[in-house]
N, C-alpha and C. Protein backbone atom coordinates (compact mmCIF):
# COMPACT_ATOMS: atom_id res chain seq x y z
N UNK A 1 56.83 77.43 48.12
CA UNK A 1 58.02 78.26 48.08
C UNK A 1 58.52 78.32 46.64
N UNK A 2 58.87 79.51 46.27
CA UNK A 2 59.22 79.60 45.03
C UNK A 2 61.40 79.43 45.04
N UNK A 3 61.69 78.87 44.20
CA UNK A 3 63.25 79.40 43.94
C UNK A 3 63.35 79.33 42.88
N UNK A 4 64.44 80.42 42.86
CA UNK A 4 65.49 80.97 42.17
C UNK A 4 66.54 80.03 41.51
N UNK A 5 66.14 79.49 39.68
CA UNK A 5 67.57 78.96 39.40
C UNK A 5 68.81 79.82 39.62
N UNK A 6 69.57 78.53 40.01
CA UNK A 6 70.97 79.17 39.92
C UNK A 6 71.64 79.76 38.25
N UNK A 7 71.70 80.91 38.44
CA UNK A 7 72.60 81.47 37.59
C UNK A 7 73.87 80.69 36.89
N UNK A 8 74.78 80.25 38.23
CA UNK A 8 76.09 79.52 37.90
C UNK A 8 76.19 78.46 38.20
N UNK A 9 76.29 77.33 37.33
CA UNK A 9 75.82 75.93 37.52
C UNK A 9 77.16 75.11 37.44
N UNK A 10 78.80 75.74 37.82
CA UNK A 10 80.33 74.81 37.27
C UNK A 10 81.11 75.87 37.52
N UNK A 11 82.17 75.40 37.93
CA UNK A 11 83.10 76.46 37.33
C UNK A 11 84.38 75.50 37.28
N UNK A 12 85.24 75.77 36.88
CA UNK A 12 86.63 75.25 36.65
C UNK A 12 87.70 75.97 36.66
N UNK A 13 88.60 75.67 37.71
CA UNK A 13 90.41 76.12 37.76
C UNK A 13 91.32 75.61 36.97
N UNK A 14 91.74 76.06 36.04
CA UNK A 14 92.91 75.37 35.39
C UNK A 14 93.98 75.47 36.68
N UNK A 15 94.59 74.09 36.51
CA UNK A 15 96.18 73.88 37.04
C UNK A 15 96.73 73.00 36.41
N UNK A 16 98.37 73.57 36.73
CA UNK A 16 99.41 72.39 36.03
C UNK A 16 99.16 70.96 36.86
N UNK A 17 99.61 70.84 38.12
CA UNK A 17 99.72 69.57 38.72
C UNK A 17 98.69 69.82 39.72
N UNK A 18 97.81 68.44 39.60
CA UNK A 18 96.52 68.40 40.49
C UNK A 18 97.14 67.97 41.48
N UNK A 19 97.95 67.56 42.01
CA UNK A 19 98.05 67.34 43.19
C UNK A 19 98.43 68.22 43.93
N UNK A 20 99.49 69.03 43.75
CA UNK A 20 99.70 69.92 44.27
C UNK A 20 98.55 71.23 44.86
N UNK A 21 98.07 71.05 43.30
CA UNK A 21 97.37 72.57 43.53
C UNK A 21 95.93 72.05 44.34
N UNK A 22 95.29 70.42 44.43
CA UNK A 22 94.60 70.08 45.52
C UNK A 22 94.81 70.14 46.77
N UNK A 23 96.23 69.74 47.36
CA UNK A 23 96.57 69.90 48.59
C UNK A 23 96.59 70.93 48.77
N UNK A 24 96.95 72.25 48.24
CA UNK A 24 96.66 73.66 48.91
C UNK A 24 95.38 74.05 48.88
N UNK A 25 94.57 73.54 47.84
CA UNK A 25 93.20 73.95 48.15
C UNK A 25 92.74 73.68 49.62
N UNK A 26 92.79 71.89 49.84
CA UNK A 26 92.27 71.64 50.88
C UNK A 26 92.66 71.98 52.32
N UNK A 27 93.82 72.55 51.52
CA UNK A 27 94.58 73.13 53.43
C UNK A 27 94.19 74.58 53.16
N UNK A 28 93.85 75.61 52.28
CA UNK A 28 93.23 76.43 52.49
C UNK A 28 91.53 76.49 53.29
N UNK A 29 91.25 75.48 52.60
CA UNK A 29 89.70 75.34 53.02
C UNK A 29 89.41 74.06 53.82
N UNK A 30 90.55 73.75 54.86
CA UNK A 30 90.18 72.92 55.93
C UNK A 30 89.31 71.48 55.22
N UNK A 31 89.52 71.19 54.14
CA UNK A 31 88.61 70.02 53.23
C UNK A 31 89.43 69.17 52.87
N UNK A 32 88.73 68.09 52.41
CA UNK A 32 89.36 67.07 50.98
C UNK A 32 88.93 67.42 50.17
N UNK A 33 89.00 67.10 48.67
CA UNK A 33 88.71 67.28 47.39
C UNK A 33 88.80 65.28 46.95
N UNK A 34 87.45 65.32 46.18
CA UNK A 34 87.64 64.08 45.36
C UNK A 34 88.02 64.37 44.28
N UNK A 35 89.06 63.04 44.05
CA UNK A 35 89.78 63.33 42.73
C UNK A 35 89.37 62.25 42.01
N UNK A 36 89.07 62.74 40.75
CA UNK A 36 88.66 61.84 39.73
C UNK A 36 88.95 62.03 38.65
N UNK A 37 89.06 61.21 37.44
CA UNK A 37 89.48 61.76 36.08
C UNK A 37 88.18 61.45 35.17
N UNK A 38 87.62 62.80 33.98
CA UNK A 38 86.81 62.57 33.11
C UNK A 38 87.04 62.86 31.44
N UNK A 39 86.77 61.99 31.14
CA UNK A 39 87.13 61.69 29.71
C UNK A 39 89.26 62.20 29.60
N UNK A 40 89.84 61.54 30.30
CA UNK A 40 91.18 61.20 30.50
C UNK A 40 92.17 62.56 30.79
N UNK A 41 90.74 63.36 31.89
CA UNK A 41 91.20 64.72 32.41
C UNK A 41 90.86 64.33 33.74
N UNK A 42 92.08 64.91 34.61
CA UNK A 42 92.63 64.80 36.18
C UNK A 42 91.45 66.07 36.27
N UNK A 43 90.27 65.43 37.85
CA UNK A 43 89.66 66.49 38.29
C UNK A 43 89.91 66.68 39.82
N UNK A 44 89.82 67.42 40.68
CA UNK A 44 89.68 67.67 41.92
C UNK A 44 88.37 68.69 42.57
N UNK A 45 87.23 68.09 42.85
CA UNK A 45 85.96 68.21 42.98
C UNK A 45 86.09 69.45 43.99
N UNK A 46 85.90 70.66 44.00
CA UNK A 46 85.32 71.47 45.02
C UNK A 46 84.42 71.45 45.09
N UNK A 47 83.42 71.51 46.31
CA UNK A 47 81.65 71.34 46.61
C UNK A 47 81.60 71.67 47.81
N UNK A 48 80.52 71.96 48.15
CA UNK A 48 79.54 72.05 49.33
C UNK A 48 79.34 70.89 50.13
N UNK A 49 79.39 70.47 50.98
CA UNK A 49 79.23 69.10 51.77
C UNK A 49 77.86 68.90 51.50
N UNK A 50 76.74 69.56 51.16
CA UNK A 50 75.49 68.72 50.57
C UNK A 50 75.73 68.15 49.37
N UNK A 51 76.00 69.01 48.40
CA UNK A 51 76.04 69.14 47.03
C UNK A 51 74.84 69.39 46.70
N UNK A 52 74.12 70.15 47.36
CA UNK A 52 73.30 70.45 46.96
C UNK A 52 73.02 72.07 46.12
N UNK A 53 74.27 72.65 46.33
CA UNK A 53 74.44 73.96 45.75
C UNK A 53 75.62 73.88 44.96
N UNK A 54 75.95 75.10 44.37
CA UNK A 54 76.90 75.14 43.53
C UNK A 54 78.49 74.45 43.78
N UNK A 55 79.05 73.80 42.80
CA UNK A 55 80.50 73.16 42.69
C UNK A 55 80.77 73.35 41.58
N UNK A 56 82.40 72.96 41.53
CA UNK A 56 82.94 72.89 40.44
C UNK A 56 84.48 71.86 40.90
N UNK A 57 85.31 72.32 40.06
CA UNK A 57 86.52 71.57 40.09
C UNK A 57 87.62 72.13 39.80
N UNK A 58 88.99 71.87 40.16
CA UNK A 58 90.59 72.05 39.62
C UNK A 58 90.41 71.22 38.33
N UNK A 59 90.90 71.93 37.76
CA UNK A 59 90.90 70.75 36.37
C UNK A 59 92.27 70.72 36.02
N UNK A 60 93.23 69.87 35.16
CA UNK A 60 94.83 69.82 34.58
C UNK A 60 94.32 69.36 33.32
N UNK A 61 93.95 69.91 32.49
CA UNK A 61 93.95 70.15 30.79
C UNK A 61 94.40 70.72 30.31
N UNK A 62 95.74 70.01 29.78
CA UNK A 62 96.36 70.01 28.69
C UNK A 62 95.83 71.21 27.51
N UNK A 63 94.96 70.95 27.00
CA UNK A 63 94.58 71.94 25.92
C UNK A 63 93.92 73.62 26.66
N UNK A 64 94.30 73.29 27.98
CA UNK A 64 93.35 74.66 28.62
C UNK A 64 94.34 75.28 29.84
N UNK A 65 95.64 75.33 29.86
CA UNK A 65 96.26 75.48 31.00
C UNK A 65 96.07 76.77 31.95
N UNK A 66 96.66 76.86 32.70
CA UNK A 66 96.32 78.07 33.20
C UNK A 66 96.77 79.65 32.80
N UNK A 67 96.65 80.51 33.08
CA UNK A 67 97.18 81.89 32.51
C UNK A 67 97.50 82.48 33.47
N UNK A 68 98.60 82.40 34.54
CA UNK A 68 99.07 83.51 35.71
C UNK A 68 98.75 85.09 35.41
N UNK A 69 97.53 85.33 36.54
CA UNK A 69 97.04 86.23 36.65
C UNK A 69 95.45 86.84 35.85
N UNK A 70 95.34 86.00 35.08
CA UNK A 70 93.83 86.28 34.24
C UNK A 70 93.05 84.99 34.71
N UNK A 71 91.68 86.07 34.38
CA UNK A 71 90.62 84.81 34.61
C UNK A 71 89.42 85.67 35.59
N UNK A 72 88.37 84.82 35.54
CA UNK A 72 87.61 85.21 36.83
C UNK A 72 88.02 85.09 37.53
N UNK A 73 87.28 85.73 38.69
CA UNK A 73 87.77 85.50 40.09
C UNK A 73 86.45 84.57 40.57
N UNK A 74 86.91 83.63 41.08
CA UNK A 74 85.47 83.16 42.11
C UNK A 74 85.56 83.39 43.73
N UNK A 75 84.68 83.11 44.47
CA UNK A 75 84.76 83.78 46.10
C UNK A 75 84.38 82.35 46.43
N UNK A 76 85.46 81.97 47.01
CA UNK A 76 85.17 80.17 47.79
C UNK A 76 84.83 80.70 49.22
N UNK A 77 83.48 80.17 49.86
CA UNK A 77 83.30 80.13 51.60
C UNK A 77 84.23 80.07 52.00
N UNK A 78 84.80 81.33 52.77
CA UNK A 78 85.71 80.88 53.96
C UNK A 78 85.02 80.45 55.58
N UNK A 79 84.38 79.27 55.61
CA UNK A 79 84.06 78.49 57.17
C UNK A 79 84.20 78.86 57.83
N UNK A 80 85.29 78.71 58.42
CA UNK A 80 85.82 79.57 59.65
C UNK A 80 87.17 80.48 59.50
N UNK A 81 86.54 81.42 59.02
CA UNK A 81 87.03 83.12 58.95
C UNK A 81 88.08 82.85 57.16
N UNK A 82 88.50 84.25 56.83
CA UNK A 82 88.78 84.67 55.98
C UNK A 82 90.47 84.43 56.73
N UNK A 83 90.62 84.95 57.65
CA UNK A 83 92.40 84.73 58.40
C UNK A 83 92.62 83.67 58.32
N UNK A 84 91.38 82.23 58.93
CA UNK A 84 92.76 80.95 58.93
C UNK A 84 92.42 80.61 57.51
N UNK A 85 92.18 80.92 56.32
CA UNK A 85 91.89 80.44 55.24
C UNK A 85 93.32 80.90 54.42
N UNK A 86 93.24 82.30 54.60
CA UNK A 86 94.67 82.88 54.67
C UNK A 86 96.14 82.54 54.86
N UNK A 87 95.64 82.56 56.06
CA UNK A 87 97.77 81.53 56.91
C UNK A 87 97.08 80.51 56.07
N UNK A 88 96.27 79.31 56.34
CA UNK A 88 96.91 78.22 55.29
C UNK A 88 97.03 77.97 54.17
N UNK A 89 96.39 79.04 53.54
CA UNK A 89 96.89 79.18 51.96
C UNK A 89 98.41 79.62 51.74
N UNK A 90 98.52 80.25 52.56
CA UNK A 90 100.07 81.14 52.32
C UNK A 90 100.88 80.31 53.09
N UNK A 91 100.89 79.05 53.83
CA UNK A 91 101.80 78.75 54.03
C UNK A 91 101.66 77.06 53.63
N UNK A 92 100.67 76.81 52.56
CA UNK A 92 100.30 76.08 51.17
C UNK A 92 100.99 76.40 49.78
N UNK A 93 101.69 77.93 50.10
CA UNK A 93 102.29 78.07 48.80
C UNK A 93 101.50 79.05 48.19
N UNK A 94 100.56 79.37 48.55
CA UNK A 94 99.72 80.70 47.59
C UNK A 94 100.46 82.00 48.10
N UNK A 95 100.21 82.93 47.31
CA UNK A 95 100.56 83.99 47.68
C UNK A 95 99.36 85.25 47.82
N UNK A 96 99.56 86.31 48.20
CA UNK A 96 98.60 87.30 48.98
C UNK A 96 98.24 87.92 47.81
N UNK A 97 97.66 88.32 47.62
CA UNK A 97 97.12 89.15 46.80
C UNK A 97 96.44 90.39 46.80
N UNK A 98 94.91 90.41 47.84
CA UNK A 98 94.54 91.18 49.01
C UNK A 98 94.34 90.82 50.06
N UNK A 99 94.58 91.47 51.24
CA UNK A 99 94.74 90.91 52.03
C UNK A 99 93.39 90.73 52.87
N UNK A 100 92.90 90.25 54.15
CA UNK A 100 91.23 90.21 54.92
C UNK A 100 90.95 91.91 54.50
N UNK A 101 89.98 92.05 53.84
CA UNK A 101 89.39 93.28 53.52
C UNK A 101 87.51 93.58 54.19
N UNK A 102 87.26 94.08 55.03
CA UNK A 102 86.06 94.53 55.68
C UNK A 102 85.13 95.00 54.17
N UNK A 103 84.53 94.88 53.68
CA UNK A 103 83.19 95.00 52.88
C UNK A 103 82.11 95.71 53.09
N UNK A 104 81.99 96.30 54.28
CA UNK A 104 80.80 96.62 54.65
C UNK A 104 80.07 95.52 55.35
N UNK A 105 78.52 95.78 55.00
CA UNK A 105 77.72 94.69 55.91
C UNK A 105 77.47 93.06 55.15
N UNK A 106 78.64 93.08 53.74
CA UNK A 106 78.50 91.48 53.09
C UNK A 106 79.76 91.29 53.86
N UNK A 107 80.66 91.55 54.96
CA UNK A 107 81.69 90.65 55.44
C UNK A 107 83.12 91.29 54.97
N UNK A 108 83.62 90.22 54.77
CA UNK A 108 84.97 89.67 54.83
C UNK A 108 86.06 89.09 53.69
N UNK A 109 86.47 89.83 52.35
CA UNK A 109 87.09 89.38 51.69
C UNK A 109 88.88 89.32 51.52
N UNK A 110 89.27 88.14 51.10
CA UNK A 110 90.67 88.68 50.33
C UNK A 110 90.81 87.78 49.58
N UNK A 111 92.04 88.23 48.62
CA UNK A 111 92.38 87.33 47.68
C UNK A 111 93.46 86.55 47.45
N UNK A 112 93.78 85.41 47.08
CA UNK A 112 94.94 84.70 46.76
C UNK A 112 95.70 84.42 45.67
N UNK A 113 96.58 84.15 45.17
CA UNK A 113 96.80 83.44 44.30
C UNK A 113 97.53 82.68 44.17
N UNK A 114 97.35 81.38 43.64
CA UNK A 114 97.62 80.12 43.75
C UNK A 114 98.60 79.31 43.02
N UNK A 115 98.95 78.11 42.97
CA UNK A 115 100.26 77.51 42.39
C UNK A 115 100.17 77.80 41.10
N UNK A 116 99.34 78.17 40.33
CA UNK A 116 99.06 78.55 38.83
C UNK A 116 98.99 79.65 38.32
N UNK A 117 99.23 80.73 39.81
CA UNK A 117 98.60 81.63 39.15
C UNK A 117 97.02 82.72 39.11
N UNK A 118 96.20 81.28 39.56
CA UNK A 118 94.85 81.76 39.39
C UNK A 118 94.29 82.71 40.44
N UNK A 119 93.43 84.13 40.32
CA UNK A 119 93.49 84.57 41.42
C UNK A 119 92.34 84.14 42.15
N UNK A 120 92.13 83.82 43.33
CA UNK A 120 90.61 82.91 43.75
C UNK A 120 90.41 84.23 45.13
N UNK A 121 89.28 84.44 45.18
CA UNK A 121 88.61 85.15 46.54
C UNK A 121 88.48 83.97 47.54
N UNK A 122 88.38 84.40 48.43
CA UNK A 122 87.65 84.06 49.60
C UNK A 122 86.77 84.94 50.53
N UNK A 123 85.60 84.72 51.02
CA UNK A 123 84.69 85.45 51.41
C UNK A 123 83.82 84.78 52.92
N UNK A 124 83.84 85.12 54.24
CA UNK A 124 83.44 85.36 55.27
C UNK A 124 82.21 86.22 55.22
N UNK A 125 80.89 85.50 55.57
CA UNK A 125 79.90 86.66 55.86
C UNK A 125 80.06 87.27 57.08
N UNK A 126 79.24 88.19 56.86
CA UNK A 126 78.93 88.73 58.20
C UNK A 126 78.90 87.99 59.72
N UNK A 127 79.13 88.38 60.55
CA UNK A 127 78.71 87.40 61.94
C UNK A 127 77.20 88.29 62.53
N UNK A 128 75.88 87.48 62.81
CA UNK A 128 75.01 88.08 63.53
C UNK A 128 75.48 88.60 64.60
């Protein structure tokens, strides 16, 4: 079998306070986040329950804060559906941005944005 490197190998969220902006992650996405600090920067691990595919992290650096409203966007799995990812983001403190949007035959998007600012997707595939 042949594969495909991954293209995107990290990504990182600036936020002011990791705690905060972890607990809404994880109540958006039904998860925990490990929190750890590297080289005397607060992280909060987003991943895949293998880890075998792409992750990244919330980061709170000081020299890198966040910018309300700029930035990439990334598309975090929404598990089970794009709606309850939704209510518990928004009632985590994020606010709407777009709302469950039909895609065609890739699914299910909308967008949030979060205690910082940052705007993050969420994305539902298709159901067979």
């Amino acid at each position: 079998m042949i594969t495909t490197p991954k293209l995107v190998h990290w990504f990182e969220i600036s936020v002011t306070d990791i705690v905060q902006a972890a607990a809404l992650y994880e109540a958006m996405l039904d998860t925990k986040l490990e929190h750890s600090v590297f080289e005397g920067i607060p992280h909060a691990l987003l991943s895949n329950p293998d880890r075998a595919s792409l992750c990244g992290t919330l980061i709170s650096d000081p020299a890198r804060p966040p910018t309300r409203g700029c930035g990439t966007v990334l598309y975090l799995r929404a598990t089970d559906g794009v709606q309850r990812c939704v209510a518990r983001a928004l009632e985590a403190g994020a606010k709407l941005v777009q709302p469950p949007t039909q895609i065609g035959p890739h699914g299910t998007i909308a967008l949030i944005e979060d205690l910082d600012g940052n705007v993050v997707g969420l994305h539902e595939e298709p159901r067979s």
